[in-house]
PDB file of N, CA and C in Angstrom:
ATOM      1  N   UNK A   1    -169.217 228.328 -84.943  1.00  0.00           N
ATOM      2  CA  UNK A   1    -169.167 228.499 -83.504  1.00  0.00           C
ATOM      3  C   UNK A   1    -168.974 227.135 -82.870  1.00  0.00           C
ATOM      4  N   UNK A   2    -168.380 227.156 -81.847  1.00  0.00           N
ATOM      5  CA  UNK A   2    -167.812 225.870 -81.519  1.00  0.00           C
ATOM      6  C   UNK A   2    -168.622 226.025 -79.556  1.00  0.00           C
ATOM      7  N   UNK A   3    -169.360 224.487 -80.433  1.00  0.00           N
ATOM      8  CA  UNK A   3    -170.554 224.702 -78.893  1.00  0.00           C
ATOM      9  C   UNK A   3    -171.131 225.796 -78.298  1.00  0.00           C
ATOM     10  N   UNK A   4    -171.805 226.801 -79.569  1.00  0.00           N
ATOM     11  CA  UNK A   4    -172.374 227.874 -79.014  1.00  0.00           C
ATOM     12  C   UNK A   4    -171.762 228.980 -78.927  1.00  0.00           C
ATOM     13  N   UNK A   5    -169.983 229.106 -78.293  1.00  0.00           N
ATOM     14  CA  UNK A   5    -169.361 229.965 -77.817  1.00  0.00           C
ATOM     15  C   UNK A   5    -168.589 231.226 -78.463  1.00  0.00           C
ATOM     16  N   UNK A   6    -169.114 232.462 -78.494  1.00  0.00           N
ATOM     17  CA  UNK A   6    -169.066 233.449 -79.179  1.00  0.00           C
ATOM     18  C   UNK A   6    -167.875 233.818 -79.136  1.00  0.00           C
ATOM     19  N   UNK A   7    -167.371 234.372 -77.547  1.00  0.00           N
ATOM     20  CA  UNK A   7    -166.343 234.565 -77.356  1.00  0.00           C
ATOM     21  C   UNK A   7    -164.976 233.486 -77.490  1.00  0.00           C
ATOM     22  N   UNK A   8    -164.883 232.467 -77.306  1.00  0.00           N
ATOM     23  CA  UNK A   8    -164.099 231.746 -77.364  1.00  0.00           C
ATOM     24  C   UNK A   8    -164.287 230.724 -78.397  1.00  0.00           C
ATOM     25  N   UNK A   9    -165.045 230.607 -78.919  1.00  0.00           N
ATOM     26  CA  UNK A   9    -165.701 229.400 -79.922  1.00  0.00           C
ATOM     27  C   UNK A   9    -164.741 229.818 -81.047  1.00  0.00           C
ATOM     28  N   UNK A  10    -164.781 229.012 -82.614  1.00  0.00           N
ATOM     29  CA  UNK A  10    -164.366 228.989 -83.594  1.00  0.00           C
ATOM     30  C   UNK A  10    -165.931 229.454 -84.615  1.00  0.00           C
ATOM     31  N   UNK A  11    -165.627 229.996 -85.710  1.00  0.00           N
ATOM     32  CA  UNK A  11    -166.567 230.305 -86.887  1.00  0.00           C
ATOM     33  C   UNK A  11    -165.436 229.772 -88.233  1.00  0.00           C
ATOM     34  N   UNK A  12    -166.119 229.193 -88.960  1.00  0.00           N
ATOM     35  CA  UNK A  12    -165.248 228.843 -89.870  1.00  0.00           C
ATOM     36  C   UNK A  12    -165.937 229.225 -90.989  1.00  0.00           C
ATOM     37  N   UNK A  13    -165.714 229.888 -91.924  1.00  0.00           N
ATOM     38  CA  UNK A  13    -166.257 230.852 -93.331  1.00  0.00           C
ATOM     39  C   UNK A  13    -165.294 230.971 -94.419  1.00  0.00           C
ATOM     40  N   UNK A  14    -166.046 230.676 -95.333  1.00  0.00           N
ATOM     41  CA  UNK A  14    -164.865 231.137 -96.446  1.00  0.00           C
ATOM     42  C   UNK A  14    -164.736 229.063 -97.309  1.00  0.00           C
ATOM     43  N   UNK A  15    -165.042 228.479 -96.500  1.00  0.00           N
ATOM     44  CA  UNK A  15    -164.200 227.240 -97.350  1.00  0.00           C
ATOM     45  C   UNK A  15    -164.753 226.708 -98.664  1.00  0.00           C
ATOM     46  N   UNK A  16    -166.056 227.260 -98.940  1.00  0.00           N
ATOM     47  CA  UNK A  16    -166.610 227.310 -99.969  1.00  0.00           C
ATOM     48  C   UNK A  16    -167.144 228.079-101.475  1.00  0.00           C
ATOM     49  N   UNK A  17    -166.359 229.138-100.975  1.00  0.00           N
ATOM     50  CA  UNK A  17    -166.047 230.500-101.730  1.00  0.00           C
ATOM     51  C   UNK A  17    -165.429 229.763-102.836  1.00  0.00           C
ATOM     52  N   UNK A  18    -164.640 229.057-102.973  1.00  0.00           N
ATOM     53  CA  UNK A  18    -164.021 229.024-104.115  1.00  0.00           C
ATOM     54  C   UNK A  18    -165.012 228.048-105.407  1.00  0.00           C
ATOM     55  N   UNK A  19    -165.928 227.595-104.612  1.00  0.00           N
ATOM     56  CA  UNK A  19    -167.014 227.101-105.836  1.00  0.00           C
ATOM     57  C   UNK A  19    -167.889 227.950-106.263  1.00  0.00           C
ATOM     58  N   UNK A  20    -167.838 228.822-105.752  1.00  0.00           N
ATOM     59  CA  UNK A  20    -168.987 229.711-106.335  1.00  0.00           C
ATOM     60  C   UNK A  20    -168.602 230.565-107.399  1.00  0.00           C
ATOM     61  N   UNK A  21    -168.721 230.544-108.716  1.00  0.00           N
ATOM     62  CA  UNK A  21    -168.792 230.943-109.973  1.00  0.00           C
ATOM     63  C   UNK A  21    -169.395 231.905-110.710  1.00  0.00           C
ATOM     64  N   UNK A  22    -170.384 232.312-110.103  1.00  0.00           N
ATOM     65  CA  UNK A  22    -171.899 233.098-110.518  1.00  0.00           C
ATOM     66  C   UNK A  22    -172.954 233.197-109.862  1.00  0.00           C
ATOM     67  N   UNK A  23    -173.281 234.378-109.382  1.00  0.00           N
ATOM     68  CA  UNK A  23    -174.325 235.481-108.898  1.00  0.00           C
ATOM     69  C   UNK A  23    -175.530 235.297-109.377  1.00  0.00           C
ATOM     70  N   UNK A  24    -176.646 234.501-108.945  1.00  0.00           N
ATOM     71  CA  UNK A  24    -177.945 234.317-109.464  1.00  0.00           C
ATOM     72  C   UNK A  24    -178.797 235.246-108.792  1.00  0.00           C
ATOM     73  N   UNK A  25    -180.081 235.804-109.557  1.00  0.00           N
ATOM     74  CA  UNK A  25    -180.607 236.233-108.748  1.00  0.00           C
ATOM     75  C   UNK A  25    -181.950 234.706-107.797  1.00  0.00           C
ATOM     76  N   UNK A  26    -182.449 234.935-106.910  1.00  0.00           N
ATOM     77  CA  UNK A  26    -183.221 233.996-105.778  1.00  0.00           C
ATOM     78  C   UNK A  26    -184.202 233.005-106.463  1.00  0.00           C
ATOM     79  N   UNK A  27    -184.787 234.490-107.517  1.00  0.00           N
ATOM     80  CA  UNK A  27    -186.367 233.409-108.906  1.00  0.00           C
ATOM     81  C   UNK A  27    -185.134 232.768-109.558  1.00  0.00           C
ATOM     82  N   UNK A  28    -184.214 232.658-110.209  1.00  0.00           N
ATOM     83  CA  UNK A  28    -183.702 231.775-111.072  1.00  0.00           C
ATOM     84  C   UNK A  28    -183.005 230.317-110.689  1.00  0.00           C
ATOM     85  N   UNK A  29    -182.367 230.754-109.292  1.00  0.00           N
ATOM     86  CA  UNK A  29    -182.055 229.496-108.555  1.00  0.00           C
ATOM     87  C   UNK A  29    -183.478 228.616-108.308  1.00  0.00           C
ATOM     88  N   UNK A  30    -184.544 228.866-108.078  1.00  0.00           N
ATOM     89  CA  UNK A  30    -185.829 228.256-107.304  1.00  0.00           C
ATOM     90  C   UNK A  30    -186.353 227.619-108.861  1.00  0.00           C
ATOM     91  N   UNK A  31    -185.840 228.471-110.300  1.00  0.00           N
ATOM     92  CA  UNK A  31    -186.239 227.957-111.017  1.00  0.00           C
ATOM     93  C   UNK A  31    -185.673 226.156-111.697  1.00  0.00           C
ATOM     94  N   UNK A  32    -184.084 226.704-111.096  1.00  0.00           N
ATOM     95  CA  UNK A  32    -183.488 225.492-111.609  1.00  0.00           C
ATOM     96  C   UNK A  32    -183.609 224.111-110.644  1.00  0.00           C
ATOM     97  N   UNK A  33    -183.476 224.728-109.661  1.00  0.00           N
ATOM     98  CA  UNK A  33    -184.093 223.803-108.248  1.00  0.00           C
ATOM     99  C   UNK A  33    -185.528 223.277-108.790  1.00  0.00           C
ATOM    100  N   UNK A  34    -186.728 224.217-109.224  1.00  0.00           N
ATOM    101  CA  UNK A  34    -187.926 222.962-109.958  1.00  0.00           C
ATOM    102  C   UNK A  34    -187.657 222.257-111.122  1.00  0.00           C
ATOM    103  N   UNK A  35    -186.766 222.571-111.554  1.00  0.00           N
ATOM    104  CA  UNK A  35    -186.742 221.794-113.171  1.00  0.00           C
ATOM    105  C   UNK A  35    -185.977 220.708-113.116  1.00  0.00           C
ATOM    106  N   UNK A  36    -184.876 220.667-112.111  1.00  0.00           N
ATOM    107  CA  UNK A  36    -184.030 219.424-111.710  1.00  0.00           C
ATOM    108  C   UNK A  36    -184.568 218.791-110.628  1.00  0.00           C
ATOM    109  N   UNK A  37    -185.504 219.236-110.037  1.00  0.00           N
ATOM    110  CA  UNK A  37    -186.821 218.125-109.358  1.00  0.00           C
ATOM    111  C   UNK A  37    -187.953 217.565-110.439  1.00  0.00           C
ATOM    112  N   UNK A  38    -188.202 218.474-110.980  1.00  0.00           N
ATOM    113  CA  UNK A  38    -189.117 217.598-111.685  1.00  0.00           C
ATOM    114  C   UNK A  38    -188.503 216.932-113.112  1.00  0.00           C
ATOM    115  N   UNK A  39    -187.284 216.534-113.394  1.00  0.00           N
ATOM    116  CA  UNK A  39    -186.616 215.750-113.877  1.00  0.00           C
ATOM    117  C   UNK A  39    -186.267 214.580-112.946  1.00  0.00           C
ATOM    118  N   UNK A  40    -186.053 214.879-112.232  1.00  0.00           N
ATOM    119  CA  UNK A  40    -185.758 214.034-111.376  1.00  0.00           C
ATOM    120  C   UNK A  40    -186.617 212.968-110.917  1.00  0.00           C
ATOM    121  N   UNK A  41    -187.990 213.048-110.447  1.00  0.00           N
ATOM    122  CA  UNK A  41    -189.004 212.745-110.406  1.00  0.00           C
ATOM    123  C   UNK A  41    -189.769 212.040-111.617  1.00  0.00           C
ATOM    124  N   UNK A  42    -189.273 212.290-113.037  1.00  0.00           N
ATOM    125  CA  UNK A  42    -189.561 211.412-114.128  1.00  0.00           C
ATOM    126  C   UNK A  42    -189.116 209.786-113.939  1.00  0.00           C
ATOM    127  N   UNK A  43    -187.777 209.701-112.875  1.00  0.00           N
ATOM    128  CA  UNK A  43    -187.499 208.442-113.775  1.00  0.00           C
ATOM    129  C   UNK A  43    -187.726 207.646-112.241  1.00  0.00           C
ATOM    130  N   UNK A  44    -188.469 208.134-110.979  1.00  0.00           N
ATOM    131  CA  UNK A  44    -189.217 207.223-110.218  1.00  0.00           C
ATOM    132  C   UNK A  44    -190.776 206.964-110.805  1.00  0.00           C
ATOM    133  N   UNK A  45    -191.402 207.565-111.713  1.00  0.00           N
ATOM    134  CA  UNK A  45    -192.645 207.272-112.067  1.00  0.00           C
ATOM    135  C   UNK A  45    -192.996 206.382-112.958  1.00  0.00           C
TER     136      UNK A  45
END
């Protein structure tokens, strides 16, 4: 939306569709999201 405007504004969708590869379900993303934080977090300690 371009400054709010519904009627006249822009929505832009779609430009990232083409990276997406595979359908996770919500627990498995949150899982890989903790495991590449707490890797991550090893090599400031």
């Amino acid at each position: 939306m371009f400054e709010g405007d519904l009627d006249e504004g822009e929505l832009e969708i779609g430009q990232i569709a083409g990276l997406i590869h595979e359908i996770k379900p919500a627990a498995e993303i949150i899982k890989e999201i903790i495991a590449e934080f707490t890797e991550a977090k090893k090599s400031f300690c």
